[in-house]
N, C-alpha and C. Protein backbone atom coordinates (compact mmCIF):
# COMPACT_ATOMS: atom_id res chain seq x y z
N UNK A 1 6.44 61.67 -19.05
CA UNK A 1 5.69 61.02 -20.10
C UNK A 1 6.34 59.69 -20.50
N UNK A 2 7.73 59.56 -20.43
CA UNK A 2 8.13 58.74 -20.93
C UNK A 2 8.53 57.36 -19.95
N UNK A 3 8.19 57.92 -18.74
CA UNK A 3 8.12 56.69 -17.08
C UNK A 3 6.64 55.97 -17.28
N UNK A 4 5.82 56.47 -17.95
CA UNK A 4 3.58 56.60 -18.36
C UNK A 4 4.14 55.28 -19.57
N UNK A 5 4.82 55.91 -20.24
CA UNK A 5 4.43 55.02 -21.84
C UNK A 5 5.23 53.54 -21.56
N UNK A 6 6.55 54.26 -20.60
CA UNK A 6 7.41 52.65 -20.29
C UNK A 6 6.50 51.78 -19.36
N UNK A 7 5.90 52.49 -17.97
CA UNK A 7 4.88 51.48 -17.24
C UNK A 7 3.84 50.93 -18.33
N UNK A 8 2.96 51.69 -18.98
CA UNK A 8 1.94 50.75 -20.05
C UNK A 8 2.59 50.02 -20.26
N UNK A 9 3.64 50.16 -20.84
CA UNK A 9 4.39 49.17 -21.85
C UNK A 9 4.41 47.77 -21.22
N UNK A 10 4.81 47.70 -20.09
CA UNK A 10 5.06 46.79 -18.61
C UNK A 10 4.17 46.20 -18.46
N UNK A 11 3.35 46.92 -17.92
CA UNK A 11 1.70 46.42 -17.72
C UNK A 11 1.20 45.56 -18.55
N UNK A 12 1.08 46.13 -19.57
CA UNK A 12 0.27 45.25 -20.89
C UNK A 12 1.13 43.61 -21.20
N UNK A 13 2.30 43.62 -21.15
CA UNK A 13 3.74 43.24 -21.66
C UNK A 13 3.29 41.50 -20.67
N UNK A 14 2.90 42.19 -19.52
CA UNK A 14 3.00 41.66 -17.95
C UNK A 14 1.40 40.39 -18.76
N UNK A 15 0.99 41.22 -18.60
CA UNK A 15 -1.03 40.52 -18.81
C UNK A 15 -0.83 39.67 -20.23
N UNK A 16 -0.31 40.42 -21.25
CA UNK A 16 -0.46 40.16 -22.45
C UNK A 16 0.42 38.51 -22.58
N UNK A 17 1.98 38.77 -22.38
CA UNK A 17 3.00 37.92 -22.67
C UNK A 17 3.52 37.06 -21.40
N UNK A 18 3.43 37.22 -20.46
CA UNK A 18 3.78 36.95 -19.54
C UNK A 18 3.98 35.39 -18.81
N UNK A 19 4.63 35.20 -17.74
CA UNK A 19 4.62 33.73 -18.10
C UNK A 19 3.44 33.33 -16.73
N UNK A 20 3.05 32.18 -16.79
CA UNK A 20 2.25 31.89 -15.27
C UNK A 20 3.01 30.49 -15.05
N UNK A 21 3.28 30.39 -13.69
CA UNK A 21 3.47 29.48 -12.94
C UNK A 21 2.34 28.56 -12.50
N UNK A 22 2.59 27.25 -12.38
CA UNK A 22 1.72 26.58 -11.60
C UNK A 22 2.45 26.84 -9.98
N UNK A 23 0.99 26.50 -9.27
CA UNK A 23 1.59 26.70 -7.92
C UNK A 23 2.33 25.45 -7.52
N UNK A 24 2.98 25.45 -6.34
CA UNK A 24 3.81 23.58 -6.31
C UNK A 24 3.02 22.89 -5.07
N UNK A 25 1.60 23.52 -5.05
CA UNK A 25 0.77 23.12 -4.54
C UNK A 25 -1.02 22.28 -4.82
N UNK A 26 -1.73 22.05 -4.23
CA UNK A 26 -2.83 21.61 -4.68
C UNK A 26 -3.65 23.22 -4.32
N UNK A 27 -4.92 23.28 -5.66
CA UNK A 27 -5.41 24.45 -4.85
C UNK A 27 -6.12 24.24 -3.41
N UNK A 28 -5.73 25.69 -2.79
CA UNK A 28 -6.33 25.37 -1.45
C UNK A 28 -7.79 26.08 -1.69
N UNK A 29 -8.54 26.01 -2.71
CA UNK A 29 -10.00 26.09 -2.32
C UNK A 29 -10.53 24.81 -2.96
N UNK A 30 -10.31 23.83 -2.72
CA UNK A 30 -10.73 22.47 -2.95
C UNK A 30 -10.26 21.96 -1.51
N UNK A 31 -9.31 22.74 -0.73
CA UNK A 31 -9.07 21.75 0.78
C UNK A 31 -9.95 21.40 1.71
N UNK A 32 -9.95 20.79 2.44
CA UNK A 32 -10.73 20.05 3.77
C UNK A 32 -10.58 21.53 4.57
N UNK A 33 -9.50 21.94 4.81
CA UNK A 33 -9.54 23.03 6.02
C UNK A 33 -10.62 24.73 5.24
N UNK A 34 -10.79 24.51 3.83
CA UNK A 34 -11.10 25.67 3.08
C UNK A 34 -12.87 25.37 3.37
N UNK A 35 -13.58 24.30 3.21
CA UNK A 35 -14.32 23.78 3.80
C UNK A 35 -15.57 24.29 3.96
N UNK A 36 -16.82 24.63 4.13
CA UNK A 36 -17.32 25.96 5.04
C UNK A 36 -18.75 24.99 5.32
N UNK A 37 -19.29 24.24 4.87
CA UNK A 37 -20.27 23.30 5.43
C UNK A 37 -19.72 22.39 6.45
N UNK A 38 -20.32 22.92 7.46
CA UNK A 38 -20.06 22.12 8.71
C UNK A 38 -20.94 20.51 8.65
N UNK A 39 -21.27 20.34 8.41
CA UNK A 39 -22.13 18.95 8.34
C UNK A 39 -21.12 17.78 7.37
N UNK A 40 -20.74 18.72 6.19
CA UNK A 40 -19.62 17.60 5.74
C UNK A 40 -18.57 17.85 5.92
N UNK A 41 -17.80 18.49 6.68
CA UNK A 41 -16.46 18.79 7.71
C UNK A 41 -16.57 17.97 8.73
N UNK A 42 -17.87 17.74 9.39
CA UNK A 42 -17.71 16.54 10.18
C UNK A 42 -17.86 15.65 10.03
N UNK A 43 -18.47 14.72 8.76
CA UNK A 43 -18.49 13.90 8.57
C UNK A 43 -17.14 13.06 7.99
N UNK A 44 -16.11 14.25 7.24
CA UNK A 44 -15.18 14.28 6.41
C UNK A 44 -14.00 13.42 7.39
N UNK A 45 -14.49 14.38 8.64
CA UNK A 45 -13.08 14.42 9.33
C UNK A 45 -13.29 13.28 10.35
N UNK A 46 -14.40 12.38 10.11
CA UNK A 46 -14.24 10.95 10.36
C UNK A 46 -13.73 9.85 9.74
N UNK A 47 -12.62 10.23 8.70
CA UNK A 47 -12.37 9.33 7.50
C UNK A 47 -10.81 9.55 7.13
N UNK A 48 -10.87 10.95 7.11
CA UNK A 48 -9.95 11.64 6.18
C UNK A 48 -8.42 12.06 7.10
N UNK A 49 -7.58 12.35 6.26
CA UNK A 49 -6.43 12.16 7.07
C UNK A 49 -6.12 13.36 6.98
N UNK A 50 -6.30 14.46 6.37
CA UNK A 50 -6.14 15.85 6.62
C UNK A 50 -6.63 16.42 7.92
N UNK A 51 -7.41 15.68 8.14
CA UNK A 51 -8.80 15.86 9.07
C UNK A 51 -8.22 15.36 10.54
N UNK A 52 -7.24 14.43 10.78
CA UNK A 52 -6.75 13.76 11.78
C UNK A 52 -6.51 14.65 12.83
N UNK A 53 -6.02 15.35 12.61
CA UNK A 53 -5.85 17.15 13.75
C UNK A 53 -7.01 17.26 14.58
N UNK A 54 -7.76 17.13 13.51
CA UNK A 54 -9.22 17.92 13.92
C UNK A 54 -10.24 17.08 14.87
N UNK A 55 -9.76 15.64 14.99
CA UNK A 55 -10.68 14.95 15.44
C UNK A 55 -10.21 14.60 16.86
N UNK A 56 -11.63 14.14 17.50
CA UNK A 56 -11.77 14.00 19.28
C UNK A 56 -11.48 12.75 19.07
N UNK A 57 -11.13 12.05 19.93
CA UNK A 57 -10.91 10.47 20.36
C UNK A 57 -12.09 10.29 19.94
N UNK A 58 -12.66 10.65 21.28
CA UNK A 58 -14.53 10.26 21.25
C UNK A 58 -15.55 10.24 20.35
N UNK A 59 -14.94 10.78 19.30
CA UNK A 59 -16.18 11.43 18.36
C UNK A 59 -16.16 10.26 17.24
N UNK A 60 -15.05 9.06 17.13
CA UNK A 60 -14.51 8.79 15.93
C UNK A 60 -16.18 7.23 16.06
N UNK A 61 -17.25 7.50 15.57
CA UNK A 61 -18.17 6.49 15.77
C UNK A 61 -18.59 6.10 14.66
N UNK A 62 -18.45 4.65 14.81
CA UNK A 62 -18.91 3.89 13.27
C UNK A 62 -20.53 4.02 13.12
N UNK A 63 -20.94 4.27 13.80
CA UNK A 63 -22.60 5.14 13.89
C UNK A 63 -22.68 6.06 13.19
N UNK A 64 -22.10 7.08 12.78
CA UNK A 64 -22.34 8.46 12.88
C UNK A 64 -22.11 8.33 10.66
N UNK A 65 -21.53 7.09 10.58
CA UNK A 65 -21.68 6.76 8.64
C UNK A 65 -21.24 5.01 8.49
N UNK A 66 -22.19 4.94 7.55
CA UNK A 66 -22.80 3.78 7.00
C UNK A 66 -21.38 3.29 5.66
N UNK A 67 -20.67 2.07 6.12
CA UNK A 67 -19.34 2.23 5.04
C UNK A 67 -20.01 1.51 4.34
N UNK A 68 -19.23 1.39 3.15
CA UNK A 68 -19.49 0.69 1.75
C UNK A 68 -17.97 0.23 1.37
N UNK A 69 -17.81 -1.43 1.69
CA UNK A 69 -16.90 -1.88 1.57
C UNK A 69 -16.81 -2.08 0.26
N UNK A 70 -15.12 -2.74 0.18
CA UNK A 70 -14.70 -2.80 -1.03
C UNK A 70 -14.70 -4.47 -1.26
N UNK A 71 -15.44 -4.67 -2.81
CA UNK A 71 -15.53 -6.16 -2.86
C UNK A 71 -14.66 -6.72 -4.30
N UNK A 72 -13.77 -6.25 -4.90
CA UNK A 72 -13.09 -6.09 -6.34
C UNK A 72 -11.90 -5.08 -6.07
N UNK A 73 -10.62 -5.98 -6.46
CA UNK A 73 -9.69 -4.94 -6.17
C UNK A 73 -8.36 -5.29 -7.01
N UNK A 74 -8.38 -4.64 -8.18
CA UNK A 74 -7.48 -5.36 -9.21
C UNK A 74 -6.46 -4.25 -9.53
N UNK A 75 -5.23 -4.30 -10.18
CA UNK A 75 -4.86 -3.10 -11.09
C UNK A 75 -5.20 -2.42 -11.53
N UNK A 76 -6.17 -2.45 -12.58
CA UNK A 76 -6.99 -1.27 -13.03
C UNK A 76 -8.68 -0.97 -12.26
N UNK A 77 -8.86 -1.93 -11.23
CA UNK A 77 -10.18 -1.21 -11.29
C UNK A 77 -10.47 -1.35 -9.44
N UNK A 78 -10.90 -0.87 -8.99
CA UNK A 78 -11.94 -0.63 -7.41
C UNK A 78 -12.91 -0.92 -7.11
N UNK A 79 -13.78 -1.72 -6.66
CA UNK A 79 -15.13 -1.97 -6.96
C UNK A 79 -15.51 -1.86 -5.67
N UNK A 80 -16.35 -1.06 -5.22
CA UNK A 80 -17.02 -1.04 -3.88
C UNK A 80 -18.41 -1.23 -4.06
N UNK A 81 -19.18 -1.63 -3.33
CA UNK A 81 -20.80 -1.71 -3.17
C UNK A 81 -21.38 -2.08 -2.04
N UNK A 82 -22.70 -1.62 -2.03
CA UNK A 82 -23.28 -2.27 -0.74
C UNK A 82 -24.53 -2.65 -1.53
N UNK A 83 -25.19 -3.61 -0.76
CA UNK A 83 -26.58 -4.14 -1.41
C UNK A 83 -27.29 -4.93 -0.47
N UNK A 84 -28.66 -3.98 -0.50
CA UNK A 84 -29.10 -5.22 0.72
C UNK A 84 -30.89 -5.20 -0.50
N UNK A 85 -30.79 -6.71 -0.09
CA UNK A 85 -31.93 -7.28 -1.07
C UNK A 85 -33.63 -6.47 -0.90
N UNK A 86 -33.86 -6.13 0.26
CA UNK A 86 -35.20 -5.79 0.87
C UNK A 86 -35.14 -4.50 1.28
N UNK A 87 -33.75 -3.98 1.28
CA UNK A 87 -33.07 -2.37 1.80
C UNK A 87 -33.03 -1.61 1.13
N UNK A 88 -33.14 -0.50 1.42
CA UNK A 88 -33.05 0.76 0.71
C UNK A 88 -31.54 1.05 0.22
N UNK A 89 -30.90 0.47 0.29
CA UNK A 89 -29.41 0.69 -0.01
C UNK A 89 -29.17 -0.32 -1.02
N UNK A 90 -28.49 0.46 -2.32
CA UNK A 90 -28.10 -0.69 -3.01
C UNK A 90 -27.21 0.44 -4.25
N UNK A 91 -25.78 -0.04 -3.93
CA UNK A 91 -25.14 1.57 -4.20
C UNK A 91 -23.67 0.77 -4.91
N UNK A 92 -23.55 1.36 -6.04
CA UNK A 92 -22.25 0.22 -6.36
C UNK A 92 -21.23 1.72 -7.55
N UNK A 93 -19.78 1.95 -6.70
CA UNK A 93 -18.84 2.25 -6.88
C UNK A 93 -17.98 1.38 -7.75
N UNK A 94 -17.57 2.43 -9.05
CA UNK A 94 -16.10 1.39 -9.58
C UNK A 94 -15.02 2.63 -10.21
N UNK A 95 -14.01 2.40 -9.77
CA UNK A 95 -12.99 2.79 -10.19
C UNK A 95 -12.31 2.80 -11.45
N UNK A 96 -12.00 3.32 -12.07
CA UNK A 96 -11.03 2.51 -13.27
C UNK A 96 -9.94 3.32 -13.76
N UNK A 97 -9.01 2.73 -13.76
CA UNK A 97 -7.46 3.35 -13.84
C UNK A 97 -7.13 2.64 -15.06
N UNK A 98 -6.00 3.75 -16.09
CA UNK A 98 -5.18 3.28 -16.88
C UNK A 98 -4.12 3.27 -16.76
N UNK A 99 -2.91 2.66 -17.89
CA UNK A 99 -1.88 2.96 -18.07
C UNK A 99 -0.40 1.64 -17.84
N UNK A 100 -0.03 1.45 -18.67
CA UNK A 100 0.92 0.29 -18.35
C UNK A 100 1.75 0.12 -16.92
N UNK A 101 2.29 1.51 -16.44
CA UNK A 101 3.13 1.48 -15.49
C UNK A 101 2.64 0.83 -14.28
N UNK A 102 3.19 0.71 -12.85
CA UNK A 102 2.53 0.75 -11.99
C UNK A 102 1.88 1.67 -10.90
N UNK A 103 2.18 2.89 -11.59
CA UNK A 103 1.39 4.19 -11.10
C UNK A 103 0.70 4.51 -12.10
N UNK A 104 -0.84 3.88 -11.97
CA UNK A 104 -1.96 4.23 -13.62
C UNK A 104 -3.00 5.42 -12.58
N UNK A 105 -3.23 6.20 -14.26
CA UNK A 105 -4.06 7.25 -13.89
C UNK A 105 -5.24 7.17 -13.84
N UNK A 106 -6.48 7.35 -12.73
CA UNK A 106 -7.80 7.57 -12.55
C UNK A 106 -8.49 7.88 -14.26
N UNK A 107 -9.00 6.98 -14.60
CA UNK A 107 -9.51 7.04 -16.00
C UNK A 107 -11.02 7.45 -16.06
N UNK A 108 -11.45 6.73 -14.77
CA UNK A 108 -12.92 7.29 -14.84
C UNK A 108 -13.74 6.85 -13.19
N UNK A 109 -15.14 7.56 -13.39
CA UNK A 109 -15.78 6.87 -11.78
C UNK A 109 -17.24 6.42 -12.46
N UNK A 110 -17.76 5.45 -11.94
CA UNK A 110 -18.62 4.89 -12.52
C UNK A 110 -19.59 4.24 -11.19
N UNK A 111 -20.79 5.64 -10.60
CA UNK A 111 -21.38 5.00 -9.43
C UNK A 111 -22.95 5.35 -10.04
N UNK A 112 -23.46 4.01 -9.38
CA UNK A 112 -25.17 3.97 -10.16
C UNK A 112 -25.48 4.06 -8.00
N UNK A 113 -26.53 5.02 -7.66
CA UNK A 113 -26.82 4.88 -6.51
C UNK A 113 -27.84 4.34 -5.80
N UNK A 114 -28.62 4.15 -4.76
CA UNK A 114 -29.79 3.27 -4.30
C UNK A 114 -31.27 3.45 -4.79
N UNK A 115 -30.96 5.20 -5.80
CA UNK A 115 -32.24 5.49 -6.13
C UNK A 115 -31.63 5.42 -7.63
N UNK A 116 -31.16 4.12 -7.85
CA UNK A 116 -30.86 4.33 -9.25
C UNK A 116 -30.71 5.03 -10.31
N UNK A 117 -30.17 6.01 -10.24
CA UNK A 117 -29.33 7.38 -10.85
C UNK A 117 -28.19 7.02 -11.00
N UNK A 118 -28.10 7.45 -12.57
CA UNK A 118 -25.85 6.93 -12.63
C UNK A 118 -26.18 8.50 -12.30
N UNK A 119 -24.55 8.69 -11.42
CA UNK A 119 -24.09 10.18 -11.49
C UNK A 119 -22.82 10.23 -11.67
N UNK A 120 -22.93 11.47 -13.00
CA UNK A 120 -22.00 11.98 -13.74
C UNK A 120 -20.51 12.59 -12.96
N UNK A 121 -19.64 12.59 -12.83
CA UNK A 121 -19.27 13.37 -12.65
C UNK A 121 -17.88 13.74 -13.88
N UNK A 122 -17.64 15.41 -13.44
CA UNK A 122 -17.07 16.06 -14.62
C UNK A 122 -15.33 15.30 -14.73
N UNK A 123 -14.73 15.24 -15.63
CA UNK A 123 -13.36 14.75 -16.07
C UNK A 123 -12.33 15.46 -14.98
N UNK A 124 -12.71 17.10 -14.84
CA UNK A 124 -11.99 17.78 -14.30
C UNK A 124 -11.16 17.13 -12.78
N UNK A 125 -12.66 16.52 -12.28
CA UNK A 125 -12.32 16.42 -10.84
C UNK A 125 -11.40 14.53 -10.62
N UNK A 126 -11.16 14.05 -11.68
CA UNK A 126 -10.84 12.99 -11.25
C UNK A 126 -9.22 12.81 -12.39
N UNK A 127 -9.24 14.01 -13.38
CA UNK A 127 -7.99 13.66 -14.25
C UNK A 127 -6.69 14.30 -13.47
N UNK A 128 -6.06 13.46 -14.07
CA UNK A 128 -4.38 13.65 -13.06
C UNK A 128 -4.10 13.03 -11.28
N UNK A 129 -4.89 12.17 -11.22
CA UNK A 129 -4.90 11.51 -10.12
C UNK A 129 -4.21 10.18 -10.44
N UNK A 130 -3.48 9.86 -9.58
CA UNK A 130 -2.48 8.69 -9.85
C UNK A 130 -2.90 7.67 -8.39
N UNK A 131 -3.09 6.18 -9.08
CA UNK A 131 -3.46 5.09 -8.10
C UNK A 131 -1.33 4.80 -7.55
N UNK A 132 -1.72 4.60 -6.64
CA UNK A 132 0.25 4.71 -5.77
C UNK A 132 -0.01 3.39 -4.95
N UNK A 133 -1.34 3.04 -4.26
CA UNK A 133 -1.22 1.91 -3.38
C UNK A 133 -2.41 0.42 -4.15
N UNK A 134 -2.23 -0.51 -3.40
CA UNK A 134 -2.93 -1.23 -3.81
C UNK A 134 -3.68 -1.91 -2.69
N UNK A 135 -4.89 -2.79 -2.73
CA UNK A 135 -5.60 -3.30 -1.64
C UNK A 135 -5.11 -4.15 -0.84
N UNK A 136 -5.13 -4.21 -0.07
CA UNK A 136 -4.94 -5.54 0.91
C UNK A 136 -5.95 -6.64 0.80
N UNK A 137 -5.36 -7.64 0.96
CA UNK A 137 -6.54 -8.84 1.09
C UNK A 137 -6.11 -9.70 2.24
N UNK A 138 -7.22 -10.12 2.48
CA UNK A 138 -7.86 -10.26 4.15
C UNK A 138 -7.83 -11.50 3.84
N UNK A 139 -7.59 -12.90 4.39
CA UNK A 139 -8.25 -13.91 4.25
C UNK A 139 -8.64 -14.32 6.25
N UNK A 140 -10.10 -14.50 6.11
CA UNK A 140 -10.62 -14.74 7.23
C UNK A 140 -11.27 -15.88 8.00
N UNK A 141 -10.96 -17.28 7.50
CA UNK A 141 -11.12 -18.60 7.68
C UNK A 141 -12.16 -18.50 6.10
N UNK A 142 -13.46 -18.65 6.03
CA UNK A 142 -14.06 -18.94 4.78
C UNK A 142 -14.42 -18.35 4.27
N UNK A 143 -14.44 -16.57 5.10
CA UNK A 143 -14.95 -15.51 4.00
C UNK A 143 -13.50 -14.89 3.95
N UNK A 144 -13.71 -14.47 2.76
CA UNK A 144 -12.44 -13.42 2.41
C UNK A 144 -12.97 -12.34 2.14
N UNK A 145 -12.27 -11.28 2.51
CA UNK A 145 -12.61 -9.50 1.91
C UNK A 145 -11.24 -8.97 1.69
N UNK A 146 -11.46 -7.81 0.67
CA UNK A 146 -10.76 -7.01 0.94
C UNK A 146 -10.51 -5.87 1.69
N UNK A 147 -9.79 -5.11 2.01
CA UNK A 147 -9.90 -4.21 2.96
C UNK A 147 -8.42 -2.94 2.57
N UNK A 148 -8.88 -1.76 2.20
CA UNK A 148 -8.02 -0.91 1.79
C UNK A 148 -7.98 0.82 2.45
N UNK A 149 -7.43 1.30 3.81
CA UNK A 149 -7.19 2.36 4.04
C UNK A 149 -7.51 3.17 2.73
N UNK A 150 -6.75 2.87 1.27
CA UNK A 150 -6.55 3.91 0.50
C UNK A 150 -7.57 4.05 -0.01
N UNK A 151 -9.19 3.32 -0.04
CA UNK A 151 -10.25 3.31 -1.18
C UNK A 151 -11.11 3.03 -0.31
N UNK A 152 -11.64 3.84 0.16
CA UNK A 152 -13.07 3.76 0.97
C UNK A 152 -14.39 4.61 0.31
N UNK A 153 -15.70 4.49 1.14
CA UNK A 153 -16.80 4.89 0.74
C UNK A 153 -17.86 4.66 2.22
N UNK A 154 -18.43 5.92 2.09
CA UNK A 154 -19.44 5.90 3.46
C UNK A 154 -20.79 6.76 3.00
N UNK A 155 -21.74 5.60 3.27
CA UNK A 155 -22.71 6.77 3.39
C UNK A 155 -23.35 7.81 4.70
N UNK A 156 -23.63 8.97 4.83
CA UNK A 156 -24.14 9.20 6.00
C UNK A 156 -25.39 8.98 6.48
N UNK A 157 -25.62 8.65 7.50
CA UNK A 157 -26.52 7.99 8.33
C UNK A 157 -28.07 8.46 7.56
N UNK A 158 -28.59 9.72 7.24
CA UNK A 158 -29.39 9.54 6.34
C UNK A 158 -29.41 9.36 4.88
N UNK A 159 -28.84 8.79 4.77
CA UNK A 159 -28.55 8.36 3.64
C UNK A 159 -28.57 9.38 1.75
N UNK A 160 -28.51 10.70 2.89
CA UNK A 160 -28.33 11.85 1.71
C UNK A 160 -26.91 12.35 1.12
N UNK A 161 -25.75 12.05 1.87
CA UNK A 161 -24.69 11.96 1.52
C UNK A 161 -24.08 11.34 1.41
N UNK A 162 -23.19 10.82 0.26
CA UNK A 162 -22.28 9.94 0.12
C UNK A 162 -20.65 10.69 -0.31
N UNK A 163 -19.98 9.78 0.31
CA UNK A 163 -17.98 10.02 0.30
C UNK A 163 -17.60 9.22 -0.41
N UNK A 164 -16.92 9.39 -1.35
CA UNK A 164 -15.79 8.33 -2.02
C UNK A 164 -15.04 8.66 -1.97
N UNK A 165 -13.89 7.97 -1.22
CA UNK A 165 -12.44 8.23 -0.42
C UNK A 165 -10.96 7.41 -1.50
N UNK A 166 -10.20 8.67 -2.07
CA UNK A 166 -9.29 7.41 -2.47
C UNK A 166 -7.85 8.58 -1.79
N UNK A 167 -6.91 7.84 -1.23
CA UNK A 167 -5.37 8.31 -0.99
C UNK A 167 -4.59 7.91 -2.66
N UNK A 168 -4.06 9.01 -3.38
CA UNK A 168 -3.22 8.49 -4.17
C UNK A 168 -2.04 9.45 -4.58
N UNK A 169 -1.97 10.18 -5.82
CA UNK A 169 -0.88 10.90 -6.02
C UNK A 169 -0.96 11.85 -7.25
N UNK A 170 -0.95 13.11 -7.32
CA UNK A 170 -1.11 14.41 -8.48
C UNK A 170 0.32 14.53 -8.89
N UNK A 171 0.64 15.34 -9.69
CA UNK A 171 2.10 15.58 -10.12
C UNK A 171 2.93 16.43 -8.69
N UNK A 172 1.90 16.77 -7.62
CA UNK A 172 2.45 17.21 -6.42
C UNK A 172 2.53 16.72 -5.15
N UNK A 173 2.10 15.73 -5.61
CA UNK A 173 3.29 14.74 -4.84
C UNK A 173 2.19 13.89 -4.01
N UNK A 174 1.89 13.09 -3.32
CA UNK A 174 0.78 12.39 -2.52
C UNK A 174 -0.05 13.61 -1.79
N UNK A 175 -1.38 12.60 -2.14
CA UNK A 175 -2.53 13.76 -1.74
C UNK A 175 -3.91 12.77 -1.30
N UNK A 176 -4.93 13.13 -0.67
CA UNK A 176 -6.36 12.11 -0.94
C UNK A 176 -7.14 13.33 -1.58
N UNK A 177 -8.07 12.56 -1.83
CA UNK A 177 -9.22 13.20 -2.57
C UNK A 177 -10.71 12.77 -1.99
N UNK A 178 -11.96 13.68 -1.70
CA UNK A 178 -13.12 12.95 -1.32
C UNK A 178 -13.67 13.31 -2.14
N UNK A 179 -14.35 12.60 -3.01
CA UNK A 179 -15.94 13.30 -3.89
C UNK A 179 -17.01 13.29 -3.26
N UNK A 180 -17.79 13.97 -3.27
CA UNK A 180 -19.05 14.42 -1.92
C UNK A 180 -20.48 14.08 -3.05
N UNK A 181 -20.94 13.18 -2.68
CA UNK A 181 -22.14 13.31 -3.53
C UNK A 181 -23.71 13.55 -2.51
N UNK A 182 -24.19 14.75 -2.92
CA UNK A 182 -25.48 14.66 -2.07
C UNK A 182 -26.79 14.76 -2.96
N UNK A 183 -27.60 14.24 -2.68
CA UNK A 183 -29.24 13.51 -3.19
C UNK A 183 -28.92 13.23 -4.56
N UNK A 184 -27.85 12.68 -4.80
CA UNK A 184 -27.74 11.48 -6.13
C UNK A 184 -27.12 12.51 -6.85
N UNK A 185 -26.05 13.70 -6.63
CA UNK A 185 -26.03 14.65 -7.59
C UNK A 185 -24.51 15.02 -7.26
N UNK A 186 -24.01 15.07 -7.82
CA UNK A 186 -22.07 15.28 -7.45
C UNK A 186 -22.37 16.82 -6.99
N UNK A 187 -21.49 16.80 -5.86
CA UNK A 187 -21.73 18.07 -5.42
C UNK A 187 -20.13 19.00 -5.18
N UNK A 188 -19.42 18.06 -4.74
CA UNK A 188 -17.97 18.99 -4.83
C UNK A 188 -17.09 17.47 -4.68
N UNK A 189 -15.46 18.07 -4.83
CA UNK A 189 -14.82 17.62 -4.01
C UNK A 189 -13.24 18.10 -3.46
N UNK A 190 -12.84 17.26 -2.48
CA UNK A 190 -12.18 17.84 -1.13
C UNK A 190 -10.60 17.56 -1.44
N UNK A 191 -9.70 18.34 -2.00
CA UNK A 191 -8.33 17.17 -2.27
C UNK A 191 -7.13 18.45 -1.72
N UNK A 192 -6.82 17.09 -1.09
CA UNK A 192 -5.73 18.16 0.06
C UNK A 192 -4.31 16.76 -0.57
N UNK A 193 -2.80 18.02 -0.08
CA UNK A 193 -1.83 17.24 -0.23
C UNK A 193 -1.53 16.26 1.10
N UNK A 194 -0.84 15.10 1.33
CA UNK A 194 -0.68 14.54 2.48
C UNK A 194 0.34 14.40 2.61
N UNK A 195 1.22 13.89 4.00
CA UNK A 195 2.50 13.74 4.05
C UNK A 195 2.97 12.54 3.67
């Protein structure tokens, strides 16, 4: 009786008081490999660097998604868009980071899309993300662009899915992140740690 009353005791002690750890990981049901839609696993793993394993030489085709370069690229903010005057595409990404240091935190996402819908997405998926790199700039005789591995955006070829790609950094250490948006509506996203 008295091994009964000490286990309760334990048990409850355990649930009730107990301490929890964070893991010293990212969760792995937000990963690229956790995944289970094959349509954006392949599209993913044309972009993404978790994904680098996974991909054929052959397969890697600038056909297969529609990018959305980056045209604004400051300290606090990202600005990607595409816009074509007579086109069905007209899709504009912005970033915005705070914080004095030079590792500022993802403050917010701010994308209006081609069927003119802002879409929301929740705080959850973008707080505690840390900007670590900054853009490159291109100068190309009279046009200039920018151009940044770490901040990309693609749409897929029918134009029902969209990726917003950033490489940056969680309290666990460097990681990317994709937000998946499909028919104008945030649908998940993909954040794996990197090396």
């Amino acid at each position: 009786m008295r091994r009964l009353i000490i286990g309760l005791f334990l048990f409850f002690v355990q649930f009730s008081f107990g301490q929890t750890f964070e893991s010293d990981t990212i969760s792995y049901k937000e990963s690229f490999l956790n995944l289970n839609d094959k349509v954006l696993k392949k599209e993913i793993a044309l972009f993404s660097v978790k994904a680098a394993a996974l991909k054929k030489t052959d397969s890697l085709s600038v056909n297969e998604l529609i990018p959305i370069p980056v045209h604004n690229c400051t300290e606090k903010e990202v600005h990607l868009y595409i816009s074509q005057f007579f086109g069905p595409l007209g899709t504009y990404i912005h970033l915005y980071f705070k914080g004095q240091t030079s590792v500022k935190e993802l403050d917010s996402i701010f994308l209006v899309t081609h069927s003119h819908f802002q879409v929301k997405f929740p705080k959850s998926t973008y707080q505690g993300l840390y900007r670590t790199y900054d853009c490159d700039f291109k100068n190309n005789g009279k046009k200039s662009a920018f151009f940044s591995p770490y901040y990309k955006a693609f749409y897929s070829k029918d134009k029902r899915r969209l990726y917003i790609y950033m490489q940056g950094e969680t309290k666990y250490g460097k990681c990317e992140v994709t937000w998946v948006i499909v028919d104008d509506k945030y649908y998940t996203r993909i954040l794996d740690n990197i090396p």
